[in-house]
PDB file of N, CA and C in Angstrom:
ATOM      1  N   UNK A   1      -0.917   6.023  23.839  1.00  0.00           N
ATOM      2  CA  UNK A   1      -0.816   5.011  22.806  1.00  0.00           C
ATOM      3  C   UNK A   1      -2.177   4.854  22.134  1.00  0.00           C
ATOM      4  N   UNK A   2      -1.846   4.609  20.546  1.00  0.00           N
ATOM      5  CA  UNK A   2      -3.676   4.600  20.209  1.00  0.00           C
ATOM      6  C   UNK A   2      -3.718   3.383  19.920  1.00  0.00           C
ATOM      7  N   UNK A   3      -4.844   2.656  20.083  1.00  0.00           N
ATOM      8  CA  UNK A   3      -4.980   1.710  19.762  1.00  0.00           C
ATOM      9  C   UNK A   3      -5.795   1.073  18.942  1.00  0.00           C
ATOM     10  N   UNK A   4      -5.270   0.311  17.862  1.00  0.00           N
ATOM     11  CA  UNK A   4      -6.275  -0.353  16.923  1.00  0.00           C
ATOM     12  C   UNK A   4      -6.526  -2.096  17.023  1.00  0.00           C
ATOM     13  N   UNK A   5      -7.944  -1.391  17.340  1.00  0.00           N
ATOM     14  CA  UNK A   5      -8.288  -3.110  16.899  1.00  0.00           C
ATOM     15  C   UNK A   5      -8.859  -3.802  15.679  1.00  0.00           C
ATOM     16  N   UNK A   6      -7.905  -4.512  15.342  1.00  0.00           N
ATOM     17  CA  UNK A   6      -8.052  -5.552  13.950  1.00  0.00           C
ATOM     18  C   UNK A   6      -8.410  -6.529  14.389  1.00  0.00           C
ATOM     19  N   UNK A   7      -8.480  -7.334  15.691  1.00  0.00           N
ATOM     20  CA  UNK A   7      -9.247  -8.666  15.654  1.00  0.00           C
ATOM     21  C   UNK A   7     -10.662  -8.186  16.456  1.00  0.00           C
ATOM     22  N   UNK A   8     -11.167  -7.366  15.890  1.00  0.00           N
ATOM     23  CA  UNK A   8     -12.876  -7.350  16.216  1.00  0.00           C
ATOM     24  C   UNK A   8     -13.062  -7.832  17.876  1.00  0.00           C
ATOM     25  N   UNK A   9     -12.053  -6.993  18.521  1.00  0.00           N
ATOM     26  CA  UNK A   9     -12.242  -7.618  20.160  1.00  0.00           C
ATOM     27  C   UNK A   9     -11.952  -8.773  20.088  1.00  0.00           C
ATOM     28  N   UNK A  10     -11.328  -9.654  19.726  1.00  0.00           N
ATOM     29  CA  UNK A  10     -11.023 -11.023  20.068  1.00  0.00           C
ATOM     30  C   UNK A  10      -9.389 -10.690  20.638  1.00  0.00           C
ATOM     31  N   UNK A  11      -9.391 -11.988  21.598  1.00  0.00           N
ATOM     32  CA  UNK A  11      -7.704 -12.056  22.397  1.00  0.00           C
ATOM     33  C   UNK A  11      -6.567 -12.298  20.898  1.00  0.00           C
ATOM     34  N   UNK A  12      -7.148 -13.023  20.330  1.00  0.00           N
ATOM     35  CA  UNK A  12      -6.559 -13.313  19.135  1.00  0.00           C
ATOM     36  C   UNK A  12      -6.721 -13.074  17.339  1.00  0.00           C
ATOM     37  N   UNK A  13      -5.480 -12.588  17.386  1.00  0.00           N
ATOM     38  CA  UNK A  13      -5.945 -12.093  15.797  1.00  0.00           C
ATOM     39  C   UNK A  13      -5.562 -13.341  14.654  1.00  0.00           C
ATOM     40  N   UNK A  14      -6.285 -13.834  13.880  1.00  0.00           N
ATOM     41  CA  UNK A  14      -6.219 -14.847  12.647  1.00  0.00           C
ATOM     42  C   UNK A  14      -5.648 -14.168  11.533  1.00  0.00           C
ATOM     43  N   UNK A  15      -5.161 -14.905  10.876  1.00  0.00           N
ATOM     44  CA  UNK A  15      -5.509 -15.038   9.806  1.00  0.00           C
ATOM     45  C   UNK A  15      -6.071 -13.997   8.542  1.00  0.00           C
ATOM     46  N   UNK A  16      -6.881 -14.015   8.616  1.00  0.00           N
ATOM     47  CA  UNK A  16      -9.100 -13.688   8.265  1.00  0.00           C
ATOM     48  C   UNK A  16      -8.735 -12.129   8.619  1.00  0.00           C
ATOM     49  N   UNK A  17      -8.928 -12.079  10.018  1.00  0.00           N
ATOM     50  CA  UNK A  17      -9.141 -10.504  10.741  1.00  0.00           C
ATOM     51  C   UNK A  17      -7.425  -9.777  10.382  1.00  0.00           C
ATOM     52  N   UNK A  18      -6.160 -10.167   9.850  1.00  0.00           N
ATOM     53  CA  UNK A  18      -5.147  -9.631   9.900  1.00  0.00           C
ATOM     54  C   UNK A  18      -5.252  -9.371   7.844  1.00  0.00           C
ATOM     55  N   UNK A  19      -6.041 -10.138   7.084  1.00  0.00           N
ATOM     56  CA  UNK A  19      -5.883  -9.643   5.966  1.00  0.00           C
ATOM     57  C   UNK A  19      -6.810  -8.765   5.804  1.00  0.00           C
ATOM     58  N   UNK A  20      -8.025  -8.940   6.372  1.00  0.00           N
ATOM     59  CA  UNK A  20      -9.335  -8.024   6.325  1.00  0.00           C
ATOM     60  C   UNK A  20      -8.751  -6.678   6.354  1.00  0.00           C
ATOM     61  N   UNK A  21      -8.050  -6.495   7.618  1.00  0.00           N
ATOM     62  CA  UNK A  21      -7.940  -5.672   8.380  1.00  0.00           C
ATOM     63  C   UNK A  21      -6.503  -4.565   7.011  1.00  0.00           C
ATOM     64  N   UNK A  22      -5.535  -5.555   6.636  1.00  0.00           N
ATOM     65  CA  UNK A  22      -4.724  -4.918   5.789  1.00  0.00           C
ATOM     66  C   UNK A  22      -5.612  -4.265   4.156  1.00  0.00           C
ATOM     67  N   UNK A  23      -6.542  -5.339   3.930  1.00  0.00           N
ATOM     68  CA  UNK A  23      -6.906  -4.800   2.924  1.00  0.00           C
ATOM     69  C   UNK A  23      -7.946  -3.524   2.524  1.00  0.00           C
ATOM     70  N   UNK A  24      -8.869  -3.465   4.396  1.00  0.00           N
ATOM     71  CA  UNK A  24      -9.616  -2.280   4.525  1.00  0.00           C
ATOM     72  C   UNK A  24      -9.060  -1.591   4.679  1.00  0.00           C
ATOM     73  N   UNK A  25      -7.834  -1.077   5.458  1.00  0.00           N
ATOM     74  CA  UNK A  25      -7.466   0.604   5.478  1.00  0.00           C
ATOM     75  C   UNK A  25      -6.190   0.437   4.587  1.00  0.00           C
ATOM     76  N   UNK A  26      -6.010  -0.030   4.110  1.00  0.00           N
ATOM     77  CA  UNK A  26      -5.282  -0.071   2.649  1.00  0.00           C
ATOM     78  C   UNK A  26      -3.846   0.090   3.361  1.00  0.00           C
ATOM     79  N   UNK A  27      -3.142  -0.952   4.446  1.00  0.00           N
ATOM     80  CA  UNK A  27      -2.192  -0.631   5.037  1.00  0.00           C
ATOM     81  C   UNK A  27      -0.580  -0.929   4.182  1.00  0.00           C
ATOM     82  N   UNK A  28      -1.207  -1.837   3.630  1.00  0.00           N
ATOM     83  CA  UNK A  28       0.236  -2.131   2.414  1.00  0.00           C
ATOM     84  C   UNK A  28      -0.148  -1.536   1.196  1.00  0.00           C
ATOM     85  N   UNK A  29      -0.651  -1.187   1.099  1.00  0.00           N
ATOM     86  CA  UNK A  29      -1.027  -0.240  -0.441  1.00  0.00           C
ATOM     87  C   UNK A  29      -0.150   0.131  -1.401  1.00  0.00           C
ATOM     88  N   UNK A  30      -0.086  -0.488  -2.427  1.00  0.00           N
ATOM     89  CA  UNK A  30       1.195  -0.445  -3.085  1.00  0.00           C
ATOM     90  C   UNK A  30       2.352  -1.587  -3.431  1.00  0.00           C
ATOM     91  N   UNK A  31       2.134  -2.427  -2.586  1.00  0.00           N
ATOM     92  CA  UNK A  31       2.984  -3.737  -2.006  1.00  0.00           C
ATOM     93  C   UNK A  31       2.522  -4.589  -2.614  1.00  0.00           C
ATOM     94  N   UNK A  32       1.220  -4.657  -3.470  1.00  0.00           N
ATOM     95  CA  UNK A  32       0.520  -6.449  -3.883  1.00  0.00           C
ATOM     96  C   UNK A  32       0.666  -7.530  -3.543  1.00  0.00           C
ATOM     97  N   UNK A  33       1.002  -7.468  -2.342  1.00  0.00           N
ATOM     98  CA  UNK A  33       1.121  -8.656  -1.696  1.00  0.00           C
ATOM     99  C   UNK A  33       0.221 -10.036  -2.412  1.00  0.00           C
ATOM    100  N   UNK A  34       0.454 -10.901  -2.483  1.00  0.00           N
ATOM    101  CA  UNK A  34       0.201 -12.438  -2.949  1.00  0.00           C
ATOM    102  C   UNK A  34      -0.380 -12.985  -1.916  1.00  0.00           C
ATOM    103  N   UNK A  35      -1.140 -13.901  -2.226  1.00  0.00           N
ATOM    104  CA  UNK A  35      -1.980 -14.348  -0.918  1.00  0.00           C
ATOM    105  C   UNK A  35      -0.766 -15.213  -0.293  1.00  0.00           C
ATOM    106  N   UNK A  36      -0.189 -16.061  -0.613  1.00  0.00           N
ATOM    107  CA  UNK A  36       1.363 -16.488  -0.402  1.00  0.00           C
ATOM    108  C   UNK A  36       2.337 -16.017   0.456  1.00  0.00           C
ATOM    109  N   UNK A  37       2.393 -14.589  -0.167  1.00  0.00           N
ATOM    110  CA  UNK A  37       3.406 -13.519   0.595  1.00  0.00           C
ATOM    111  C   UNK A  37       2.599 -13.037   1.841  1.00  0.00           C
ATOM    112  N   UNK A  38       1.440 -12.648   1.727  1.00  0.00           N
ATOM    113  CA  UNK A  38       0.512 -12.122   3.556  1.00  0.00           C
ATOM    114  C   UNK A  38       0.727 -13.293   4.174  1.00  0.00           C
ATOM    115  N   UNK A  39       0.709 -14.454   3.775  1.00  0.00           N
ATOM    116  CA  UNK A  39       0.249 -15.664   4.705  1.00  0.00           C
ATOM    117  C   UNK A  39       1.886 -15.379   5.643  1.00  0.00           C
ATOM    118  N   UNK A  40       3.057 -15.429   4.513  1.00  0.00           N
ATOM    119  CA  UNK A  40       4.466 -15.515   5.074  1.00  0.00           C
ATOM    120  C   UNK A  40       4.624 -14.240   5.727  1.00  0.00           C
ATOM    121  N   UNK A  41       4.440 -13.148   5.659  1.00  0.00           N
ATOM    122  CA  UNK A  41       4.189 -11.843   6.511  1.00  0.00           C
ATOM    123  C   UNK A  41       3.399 -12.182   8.355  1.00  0.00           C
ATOM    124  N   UNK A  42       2.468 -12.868   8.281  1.00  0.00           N
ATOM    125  CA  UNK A  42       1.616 -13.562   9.409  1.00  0.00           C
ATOM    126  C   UNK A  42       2.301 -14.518   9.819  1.00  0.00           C
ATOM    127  N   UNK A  43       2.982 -14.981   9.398  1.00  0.00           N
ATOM    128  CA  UNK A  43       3.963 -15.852   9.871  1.00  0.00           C
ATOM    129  C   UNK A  43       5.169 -15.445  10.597  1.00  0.00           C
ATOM    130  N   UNK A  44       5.444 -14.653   9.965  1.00  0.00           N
ATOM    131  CA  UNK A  44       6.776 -13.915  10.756  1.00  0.00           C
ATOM    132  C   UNK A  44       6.840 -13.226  11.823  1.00  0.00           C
ATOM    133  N   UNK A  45       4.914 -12.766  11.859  1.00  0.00           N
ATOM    134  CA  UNK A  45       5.135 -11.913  12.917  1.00  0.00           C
ATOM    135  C   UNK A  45       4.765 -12.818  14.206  1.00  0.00           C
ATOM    136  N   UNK A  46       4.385 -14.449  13.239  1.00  0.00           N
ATOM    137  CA  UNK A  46       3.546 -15.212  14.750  1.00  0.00           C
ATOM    138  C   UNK A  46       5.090 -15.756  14.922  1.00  0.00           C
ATOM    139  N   UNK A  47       5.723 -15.152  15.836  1.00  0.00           N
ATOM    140  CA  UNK A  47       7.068 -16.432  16.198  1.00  0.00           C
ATOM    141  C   UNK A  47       6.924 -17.911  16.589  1.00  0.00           C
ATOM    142  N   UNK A  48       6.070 -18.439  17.536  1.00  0.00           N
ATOM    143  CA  UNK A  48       5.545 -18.987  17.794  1.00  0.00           C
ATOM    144  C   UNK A  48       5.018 -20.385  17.185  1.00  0.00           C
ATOM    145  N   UNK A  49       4.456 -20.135  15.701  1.00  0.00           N
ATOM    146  CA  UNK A  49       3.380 -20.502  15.068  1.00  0.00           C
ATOM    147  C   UNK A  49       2.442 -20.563  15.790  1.00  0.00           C
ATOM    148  N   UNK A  50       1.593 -20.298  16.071  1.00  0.00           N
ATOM    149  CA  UNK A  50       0.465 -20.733  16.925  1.00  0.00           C
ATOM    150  C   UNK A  50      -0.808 -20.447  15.469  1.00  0.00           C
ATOM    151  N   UNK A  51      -0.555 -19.690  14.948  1.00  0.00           N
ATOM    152  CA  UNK A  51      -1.516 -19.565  13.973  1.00  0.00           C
ATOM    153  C   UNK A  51      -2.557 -19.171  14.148  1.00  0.00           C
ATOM    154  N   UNK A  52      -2.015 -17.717  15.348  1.00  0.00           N
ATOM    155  CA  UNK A  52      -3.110 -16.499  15.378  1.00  0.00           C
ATOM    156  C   UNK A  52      -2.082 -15.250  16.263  1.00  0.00           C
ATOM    157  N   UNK A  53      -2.218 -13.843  16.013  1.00  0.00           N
ATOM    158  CA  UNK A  53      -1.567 -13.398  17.117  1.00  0.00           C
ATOM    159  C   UNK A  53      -2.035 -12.624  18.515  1.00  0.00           C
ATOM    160  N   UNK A  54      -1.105 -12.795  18.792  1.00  0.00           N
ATOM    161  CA  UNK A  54      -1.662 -11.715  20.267  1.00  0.00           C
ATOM    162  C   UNK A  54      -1.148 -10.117  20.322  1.00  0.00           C
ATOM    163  N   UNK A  55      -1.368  -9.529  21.416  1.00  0.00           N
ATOM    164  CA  UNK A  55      -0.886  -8.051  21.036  1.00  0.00           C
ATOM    165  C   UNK A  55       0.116  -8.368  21.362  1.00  0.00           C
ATOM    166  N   UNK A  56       1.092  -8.639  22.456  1.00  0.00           N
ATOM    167  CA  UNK A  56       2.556  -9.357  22.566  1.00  0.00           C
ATOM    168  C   UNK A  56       2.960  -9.317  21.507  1.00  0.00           C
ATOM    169  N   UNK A  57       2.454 -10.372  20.560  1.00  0.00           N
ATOM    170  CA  UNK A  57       3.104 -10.794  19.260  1.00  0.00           C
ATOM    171  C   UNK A  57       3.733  -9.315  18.428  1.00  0.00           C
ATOM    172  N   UNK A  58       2.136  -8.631  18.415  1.00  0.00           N
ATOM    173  CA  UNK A  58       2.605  -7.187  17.300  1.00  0.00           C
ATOM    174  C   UNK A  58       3.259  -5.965  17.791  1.00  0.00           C
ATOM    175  N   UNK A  59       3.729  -6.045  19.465  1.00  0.00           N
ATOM    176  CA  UNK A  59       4.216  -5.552  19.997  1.00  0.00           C
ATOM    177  C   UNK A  59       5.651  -5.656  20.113  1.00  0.00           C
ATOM    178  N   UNK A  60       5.801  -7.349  20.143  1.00  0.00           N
ATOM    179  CA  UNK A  60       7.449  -6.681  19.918  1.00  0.00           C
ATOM    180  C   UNK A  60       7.981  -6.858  18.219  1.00  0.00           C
ATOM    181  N   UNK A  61       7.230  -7.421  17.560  1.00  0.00           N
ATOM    182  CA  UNK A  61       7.072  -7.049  16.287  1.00  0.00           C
ATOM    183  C   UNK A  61       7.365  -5.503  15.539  1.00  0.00           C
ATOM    184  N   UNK A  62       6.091  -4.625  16.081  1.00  0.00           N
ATOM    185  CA  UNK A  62       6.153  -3.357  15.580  1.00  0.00           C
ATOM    186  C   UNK A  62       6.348  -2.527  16.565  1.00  0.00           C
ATOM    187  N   UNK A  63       6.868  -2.834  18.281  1.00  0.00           N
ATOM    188  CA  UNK A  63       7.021  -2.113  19.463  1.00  0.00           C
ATOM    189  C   UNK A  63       5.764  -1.671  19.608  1.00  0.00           C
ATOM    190  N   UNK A  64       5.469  -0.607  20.749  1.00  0.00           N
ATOM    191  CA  UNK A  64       4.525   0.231  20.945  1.00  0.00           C
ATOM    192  C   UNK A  64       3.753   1.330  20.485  1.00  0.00           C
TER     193      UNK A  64
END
């Protein structure tokens, strides 16, 4: 499994480190997402709300 880290070694990814992270390797590229629409994207994937995620979170999100 490879693994990427988008929250800069932290247990938890924000916010901050989940748009950074989309807008440096250009992962939606194409998509123009709205600052509106990422926020609701981060949302969906936090089930929770907690209003940060964990790898759990993007795991059963996007599986392994």
């Amino acid at each position: 499994m490879i693994h990427i880290d988008i929250a800069e070694h932290n247990v938890r990814l924000t916010l901050k480190h989940f748009t950074t992270w989309i807008e440096n390797n250009q992962v939606l590229n194409g998509f123009n997402l709205t600052e509106k629409l990422m926020q609701q994207l981060f949302a969906d994937i936090d089930p929770h709300k907690k209003g940060y995620l964990t790898e759990l979170d993007w795991e059963n999100t996007f599986g392994k």
